[in-house]
Protein backbone atom coordinates (compact mmCIF):
# COMPACT_ATOMS: atom_id res chain seq x y z
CA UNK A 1 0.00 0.00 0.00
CA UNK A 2 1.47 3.51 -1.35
CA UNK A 3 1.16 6.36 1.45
CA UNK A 4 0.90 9.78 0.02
CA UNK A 5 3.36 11.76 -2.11
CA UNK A 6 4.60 14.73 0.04
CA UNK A 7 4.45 17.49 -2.09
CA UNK A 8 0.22 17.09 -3.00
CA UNK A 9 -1.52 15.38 -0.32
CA UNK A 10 1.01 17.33 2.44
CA UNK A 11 0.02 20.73 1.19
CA UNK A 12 -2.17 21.48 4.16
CA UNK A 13 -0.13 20.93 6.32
CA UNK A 14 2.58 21.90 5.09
CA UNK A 15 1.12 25.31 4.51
CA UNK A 16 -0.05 24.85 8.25
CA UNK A 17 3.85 24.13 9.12
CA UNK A 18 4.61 27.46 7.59
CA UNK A 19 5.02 29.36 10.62
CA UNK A 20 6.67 27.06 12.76
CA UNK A 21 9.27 26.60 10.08
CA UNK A 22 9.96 29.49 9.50
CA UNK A 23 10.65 30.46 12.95
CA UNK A 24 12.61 27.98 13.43
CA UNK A 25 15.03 28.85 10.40
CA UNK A 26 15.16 32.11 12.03
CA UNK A 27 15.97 31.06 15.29
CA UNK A 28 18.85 29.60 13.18
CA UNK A 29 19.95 32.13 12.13
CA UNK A 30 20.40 34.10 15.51
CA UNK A 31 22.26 30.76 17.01
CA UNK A 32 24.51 30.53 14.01
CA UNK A 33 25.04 33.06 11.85
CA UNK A 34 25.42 31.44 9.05
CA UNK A 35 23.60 32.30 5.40
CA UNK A 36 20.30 30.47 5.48
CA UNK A 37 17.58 31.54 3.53
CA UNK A 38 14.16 30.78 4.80
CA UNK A 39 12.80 31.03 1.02
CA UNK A 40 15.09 28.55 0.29
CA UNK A 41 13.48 26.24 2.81
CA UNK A 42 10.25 26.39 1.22
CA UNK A 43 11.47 24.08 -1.75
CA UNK A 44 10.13 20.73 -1.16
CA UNK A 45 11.06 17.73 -3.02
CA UNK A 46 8.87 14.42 -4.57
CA UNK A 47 8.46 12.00 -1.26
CA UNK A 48 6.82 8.57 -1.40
CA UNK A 49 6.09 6.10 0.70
CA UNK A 50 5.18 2.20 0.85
CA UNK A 51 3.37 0.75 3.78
CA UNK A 52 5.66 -2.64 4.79
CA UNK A 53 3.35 -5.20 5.50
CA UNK A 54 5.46 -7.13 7.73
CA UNK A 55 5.93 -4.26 10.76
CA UNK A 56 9.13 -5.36 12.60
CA UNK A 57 10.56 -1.79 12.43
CA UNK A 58 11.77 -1.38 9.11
CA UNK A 59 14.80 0.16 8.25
CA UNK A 60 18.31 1.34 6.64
CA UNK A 61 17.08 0.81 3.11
CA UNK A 62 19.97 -0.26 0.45
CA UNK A 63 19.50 -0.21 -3.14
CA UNK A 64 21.48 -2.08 -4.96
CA UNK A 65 19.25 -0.86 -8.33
CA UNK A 66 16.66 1.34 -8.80
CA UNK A 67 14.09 -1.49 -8.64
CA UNK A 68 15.62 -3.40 -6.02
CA UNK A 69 15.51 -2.29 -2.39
CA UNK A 70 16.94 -4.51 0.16
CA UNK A 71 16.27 -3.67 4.06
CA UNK A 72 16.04 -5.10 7.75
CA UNK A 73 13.19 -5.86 9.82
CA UNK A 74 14.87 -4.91 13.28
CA UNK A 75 11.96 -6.41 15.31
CA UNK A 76 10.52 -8.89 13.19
CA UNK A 77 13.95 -9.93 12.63
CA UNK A 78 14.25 -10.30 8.73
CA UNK A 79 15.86 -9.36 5.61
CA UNK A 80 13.38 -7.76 3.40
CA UNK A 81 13.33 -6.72 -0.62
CA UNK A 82 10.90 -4.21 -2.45
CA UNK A 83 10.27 -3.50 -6.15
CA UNK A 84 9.02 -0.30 -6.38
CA UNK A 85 7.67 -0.97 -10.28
CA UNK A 86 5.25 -3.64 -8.76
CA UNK A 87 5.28 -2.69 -4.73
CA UNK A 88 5.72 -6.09 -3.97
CA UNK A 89 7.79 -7.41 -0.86
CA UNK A 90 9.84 -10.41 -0.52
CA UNK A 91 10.86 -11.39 3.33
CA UNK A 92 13.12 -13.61 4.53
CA UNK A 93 13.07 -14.70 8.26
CA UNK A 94 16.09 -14.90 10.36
CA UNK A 95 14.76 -17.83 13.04
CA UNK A 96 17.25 -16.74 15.39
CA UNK A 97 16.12 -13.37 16.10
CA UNK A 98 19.01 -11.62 15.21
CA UNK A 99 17.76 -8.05 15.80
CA UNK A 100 19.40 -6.98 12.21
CA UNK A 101 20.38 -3.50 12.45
CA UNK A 102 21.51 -2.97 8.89
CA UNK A 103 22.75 -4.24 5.96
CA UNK A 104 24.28 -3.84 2.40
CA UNK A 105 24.76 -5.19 -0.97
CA UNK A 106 28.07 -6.41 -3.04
CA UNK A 107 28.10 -5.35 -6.55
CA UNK A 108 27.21 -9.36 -6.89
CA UNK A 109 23.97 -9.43 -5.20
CA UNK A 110 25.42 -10.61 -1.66
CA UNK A 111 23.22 -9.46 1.13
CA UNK A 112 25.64 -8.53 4.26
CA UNK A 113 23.66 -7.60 7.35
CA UNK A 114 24.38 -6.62 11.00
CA UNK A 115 23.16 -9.55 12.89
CA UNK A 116 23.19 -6.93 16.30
CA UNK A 117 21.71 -9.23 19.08
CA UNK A 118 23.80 -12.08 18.38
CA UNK A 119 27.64 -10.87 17.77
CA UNK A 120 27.84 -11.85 14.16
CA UNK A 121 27.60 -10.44 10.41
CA UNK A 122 25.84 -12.64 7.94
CA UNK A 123 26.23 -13.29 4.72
CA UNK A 124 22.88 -13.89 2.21
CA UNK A 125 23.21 -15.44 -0.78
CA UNK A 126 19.44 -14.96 -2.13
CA UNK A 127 20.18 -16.94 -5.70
CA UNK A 128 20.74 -19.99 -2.72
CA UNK A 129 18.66 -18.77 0.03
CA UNK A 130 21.89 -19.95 2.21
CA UNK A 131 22.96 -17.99 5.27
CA UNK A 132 26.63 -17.50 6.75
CA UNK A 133 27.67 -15.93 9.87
CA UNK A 134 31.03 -14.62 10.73
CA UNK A 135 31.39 -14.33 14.64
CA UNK A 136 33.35 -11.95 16.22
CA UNK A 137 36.99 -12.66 17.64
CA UNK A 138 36.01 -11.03 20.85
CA UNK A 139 33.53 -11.94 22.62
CA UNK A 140 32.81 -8.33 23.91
CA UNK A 141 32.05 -6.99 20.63
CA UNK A 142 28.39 -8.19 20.40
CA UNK A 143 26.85 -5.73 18.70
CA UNK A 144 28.00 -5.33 15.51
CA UNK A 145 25.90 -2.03 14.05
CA UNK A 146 26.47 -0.12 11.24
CA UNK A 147 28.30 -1.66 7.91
CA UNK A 148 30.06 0.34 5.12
CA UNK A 149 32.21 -1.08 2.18
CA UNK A 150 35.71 -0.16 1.67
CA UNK A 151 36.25 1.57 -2.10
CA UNK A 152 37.02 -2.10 -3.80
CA UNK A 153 34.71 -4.13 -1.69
CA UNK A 154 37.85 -6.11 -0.58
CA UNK A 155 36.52 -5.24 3.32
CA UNK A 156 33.33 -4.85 5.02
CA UNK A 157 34.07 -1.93 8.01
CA UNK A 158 31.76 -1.72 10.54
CA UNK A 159 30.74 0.09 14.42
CA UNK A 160 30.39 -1.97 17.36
CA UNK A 161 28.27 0.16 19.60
CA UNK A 162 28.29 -1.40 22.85
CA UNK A 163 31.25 -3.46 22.34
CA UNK A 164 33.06 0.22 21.68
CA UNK A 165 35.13 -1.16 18.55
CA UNK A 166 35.43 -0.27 15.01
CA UNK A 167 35.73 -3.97 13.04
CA UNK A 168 37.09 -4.81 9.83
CA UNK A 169 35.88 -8.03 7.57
CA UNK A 170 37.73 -9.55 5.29
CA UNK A 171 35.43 -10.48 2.87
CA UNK A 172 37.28 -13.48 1.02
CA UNK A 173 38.71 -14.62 4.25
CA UNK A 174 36.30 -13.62 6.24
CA UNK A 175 38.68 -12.38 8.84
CA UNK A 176 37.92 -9.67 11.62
CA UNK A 177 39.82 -7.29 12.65
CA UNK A 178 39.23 -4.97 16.14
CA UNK A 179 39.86 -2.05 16.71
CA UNK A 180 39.31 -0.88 20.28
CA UNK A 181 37.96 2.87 20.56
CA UNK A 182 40.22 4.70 23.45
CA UNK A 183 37.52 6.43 25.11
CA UNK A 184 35.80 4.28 27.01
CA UNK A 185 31.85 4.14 26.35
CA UNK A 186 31.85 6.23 23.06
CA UNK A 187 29.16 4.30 21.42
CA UNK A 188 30.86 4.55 17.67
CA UNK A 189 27.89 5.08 15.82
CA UNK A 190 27.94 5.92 11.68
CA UNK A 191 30.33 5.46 9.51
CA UNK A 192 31.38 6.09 5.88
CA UNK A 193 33.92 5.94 3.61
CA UNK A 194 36.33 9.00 2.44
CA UNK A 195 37.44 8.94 -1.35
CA UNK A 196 40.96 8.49 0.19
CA UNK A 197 39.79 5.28 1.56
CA UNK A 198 39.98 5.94 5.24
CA UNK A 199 37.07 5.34 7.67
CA UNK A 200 35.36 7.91 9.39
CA UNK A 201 33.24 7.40 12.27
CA UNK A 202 30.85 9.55 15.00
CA UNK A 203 31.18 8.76 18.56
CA UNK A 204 27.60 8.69 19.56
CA UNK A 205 28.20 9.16 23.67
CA UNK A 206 30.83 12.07 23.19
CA UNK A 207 31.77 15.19 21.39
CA UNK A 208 34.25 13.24 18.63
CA UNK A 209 34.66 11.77 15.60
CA UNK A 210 37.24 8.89 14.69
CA UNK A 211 39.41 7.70 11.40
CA UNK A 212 41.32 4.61 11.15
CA UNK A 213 44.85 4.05 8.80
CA UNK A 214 42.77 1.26 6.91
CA UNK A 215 46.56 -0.02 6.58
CA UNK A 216 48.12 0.27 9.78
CA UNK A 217 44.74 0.20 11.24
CA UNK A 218 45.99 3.18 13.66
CA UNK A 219 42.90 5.24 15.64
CA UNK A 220 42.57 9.03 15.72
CA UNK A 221 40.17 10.40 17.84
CA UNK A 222 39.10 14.21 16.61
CA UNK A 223 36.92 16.53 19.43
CA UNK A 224 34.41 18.23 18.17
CA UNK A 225 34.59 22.24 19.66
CA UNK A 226 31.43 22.02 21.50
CA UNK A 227 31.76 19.86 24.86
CA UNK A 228 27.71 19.03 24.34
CA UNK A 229 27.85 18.15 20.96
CA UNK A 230 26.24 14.26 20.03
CA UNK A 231 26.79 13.33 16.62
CA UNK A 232 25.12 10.27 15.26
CA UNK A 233 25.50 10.06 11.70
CA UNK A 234 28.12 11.52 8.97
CA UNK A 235 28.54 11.97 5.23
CA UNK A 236 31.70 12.58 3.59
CA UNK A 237 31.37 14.94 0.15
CA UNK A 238 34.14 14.30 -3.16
CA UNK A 239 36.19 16.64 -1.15
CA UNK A 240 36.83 14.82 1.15
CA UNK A 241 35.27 16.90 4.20
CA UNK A 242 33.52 15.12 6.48
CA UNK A 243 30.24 16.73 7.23
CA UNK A 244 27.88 15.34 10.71
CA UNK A 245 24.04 15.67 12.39
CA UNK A 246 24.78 16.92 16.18
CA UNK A 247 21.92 14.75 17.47
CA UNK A 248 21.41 16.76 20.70
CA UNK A 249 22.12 20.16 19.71
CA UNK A 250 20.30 20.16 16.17
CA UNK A 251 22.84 21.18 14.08
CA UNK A 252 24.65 20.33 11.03
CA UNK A 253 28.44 19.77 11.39
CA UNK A 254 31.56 20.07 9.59
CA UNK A 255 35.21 18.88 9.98
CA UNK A 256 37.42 19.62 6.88
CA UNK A 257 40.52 17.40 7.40
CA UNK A 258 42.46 19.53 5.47
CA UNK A 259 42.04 22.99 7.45
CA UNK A 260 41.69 21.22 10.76
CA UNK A 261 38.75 22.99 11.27
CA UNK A 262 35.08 22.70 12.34
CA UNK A 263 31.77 24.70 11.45
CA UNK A 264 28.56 23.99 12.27
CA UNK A 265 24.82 25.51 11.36
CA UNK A 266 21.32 25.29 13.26
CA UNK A 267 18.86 23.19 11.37
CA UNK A 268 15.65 24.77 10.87
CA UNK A 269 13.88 23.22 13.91
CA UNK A 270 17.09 24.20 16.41
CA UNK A 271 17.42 21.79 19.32
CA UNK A 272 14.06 20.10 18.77
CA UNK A 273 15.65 18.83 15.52
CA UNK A 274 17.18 15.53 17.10
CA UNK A 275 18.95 15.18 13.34
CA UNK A 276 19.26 11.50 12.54
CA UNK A 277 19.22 9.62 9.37
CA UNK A 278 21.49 11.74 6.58
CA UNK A 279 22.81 11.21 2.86
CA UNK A 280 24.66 12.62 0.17
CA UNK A 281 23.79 13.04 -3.23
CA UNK A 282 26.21 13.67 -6.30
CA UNK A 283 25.57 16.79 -6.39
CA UNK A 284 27.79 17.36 -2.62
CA UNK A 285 24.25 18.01 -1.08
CA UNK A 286 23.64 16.77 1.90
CA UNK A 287 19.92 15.73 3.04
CA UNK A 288 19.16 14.98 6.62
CA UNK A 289 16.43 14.13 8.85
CA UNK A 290 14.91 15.99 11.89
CA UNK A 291 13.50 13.32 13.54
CA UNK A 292 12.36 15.06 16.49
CA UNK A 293 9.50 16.80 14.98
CA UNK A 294 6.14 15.47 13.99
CA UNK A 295 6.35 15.23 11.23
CA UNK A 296 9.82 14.42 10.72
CA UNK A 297 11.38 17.14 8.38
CA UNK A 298 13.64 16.10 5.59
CA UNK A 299 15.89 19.09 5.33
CA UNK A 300 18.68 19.53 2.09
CA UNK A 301 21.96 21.51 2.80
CA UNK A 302 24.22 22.38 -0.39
CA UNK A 303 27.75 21.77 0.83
CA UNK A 304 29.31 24.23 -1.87
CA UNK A 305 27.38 27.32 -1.35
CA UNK A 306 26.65 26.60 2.24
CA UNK A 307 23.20 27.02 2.17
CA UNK A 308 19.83 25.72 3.22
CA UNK A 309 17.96 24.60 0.03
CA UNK A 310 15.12 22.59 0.97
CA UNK A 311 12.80 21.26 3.71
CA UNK A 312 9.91 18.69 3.11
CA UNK A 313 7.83 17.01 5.66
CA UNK A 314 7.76 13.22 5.51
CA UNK A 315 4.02 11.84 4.54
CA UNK A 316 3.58 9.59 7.37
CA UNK A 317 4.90 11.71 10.01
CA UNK A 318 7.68 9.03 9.66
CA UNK A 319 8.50 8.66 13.81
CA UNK A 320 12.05 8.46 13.01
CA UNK A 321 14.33 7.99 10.07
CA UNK A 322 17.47 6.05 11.43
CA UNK A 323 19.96 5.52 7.87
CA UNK A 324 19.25 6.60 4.23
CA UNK A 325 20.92 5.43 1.35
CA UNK A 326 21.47 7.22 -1.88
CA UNK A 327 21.15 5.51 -5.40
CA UNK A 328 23.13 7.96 -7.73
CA UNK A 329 21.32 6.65 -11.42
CA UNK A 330 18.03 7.49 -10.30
CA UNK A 331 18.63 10.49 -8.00
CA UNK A 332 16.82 9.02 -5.34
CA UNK A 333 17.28 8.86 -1.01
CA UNK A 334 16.04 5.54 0.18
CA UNK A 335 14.94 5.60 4.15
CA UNK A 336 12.57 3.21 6.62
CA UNK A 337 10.45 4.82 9.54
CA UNK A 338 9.16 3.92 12.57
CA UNK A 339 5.55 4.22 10.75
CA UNK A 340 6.50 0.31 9.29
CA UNK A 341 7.00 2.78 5.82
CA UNK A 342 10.15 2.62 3.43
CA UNK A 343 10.16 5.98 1.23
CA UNK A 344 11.63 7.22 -1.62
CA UNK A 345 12.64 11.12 -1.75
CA UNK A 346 13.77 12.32 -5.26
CA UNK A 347 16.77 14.49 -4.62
CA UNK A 348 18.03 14.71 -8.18
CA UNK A 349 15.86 13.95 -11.69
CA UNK A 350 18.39 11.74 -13.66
C-alpha cells in the first residue's frame, strides 16, 4: 500500500507548518550566523512512501538498483526486498532473532547484514537462500551495528556500539579485525567511507569523531569544539570533508581534514531537531532528517554554497528515520520509519 506523495496530499499541512518553520530557520539564524535563507526552505522535493506489511521496524534501506531495495526488519527480525515498479515485498526470516540493524549489498547481489543481538555479520546469498555468519573474535564486541564497504569491496568496516570497537571483515577470508575505541563508552555510531579510503566514524556518547589508517589500522580520535555536541550520523562529500548531524544540539556539522577545522549551522527546527538519518547526493548536497519533529522534516543543505535549500515534511509523520541510502542513477534517497514505511525522496531527476 502507497502512502501519500509529500508534495500534494502534504500541502495542508505543510502550509499549516509554515510558521513554525519558518521560525525555526530564524531562530537559526540568531544561534549561528550562518547564510540560510528561509525562502530557500520552502522548496520541497517528490516524497513517497510504501506501507511494509510485515511491521518489525523497518529500516536502513539499500539499493542495490533502482528497482531493487533490500532492508532489515529490526523487530521482526528479517531481511526484506521491495520492487518499487510492482510494490511487492519479498521477506526472509532470520529464526534466530538476530535483531538486524543494517545491511548492504556487493556489486554481486550478496546481502551482508548486521546480525546486532547475536555478535555476528551474515552473509545472504538470495540466488541460494543460504545464510553465513562470521562471529566476532572477541567476545565483547556483540553488537556489531552499522556496515560500510571499503572503495574495492575487498573489506566490510563496521561500528560496534556497545562493544566500543570499530571492526574490519575480510570479505574473502572472512577475517575480523578490532579495533578498540580509546575512550571508554563512546558508542561509535555511523560510519562512511572518504574517497581516500579511510574510515570515518561519530562517537555517539561524546563530542568526537574517529578515522582509522585502513593499513596500519591506527585510531585518531578528533573533538568536536562544543563539549555538548552528540553526533550520530556523517557523510563525507568528493572533497573529502567530512560533514555530521549533532543529534542533541540540532545542528549540522563540519570537519574539513584539510584545514583542521570545524563549522557547524542550526537546522531549521534548532534543538528540537534531534537530526538522525542523513545522505549525500552527487551533487555534494547533503539531506538529513529531523526526527524530532512530527512530522519528521527532511531538510537539504548544499555543501558548496553553504546554504539551506530545501525542507519537506515526511508523509507519514515518519516517527524516526534512522539511515538513508542514496542511489546515484536514479537520484533518489532511500529511508525506513518507525511508521512500518520505506520511502523514496527524489533528490536529483536523472
Amino acid at each position: 500500500m502507497r502512502v501519500k506523495k509529500a508534495p500534494v496530499t502534504w500541502l495542508g499541512t505543510w502550509l499549516g507548518t509554515w510558521l513554525g518553520i519558518s521560525i525555526s530557520i530564524f531562530l537559526g539564524l540568531l544561534i549561528s550566523g550562518s547564510p540560510v535563507a528561509a525562502a530557500d526552505a520552502m522548496n520541497p522535493i517528490e516524497i513517497e512512501e510504501w506501507k511494509v506489511p510485515y511491521g518489525g521496524h523497518p529500516r536502513d534501506p539499500f539499493a542495490a538498483g533502482g528497482d531493487e531495495i533490500w532492508f532489515v526488519g529490526q523487530r521482526g527480525h528479517y531481511l526484506a526486498r521491495f520492487t518499487p515498479s510492482t510494490g511487492k515485498f519479498f521477506k526472509r526470516d532470520l529464526a534466530d532473532a538476530a535483531g538486524p540493524h543494517n545491511l548492504i549489498v556487493s556489486a554481486e547481489g550478496i546481502v551482508w547484514y548486521a546480525g546486532n543481538r547475536k555478535g555476528y555479520i551474515g552473509r545472504f546469498d538470495p540466488a541460494t537462500d543460504e545464510i553465513e555468519k562470521i562471529g566476532m573474535p572477541d567476545r565483547s564486541a556483540e553488537d556489531p551495528h552499522t556496515l560500510v564497504f571499503d572503495l574495492g569491496q575487498q573489506h566490510i568496516w563496521f561500528t560496534v556500539q556497545g562493544g566500543n570497537f570499530i571492526g574490519r571483515l575480510n570479505v574473502s577470508s572472512r577475517k575480523v579485525d578490532l579495533i578498540a575505541v580509546p575512550t571508554s563508552r563512546a558508542r561509535p555510531y555511523g560510519i562512511k567511507i572518504a574517497p581516500d579510503g579511510t574510515p570515518w566514524i561519530v562517537l555517539l556518547s561524546t563530542n568526537k569523531l574517529a578515522s582509522v589508517d585502513p593499513v596500519t589500522l591506527a585510531l585518531t580520535e578528533y573533538e568536536i569544539p562544543h563539549q555538548g555536541a552528540r553526533p550520530r550520523r556523517l557523510e563525507i562529500t568528493s572533497d573529502g570533508r567530512i560533514w555530521y548531524a549533532d543529534y542533541r544540539r540540532g545542528f549540522l556539522g563540519l570537519y574539513d581534514p584539510q584545514a583542521k577545522s570545524f563549522k557547524e549551522w542550526a537546522l531549521p527546527s534548532g534543538r528540537d531537531a534531534r537530526p538522525y538519518g542523513m545522505a549525500s547526493d552527487d551533487s555534494d548536497r547533503i539531506w538529513v532528517v529531523e526526527t524530532g519533529v512530527s512530522p519528521n522534516m527532511f531538510v537539504g543543505f548544499d555543501t558548496r554554497s553553504e546554504r539551506l535549500i530545501s525542507v519537506t515534511p515526511i508523509p507519514s509523520g515518519a516517527g524516526s528515520v534512522r539511515h538513508m541510502d542514496y542511489h546515484a542513477p536514479t537520484g533518489a534517497v532511500w529511508f525506513g520509519t518507525d511508521s512500518n514505511t520505506i520511502g523514496r525522496a527524489i533528490v536529483n531527476r536523472p
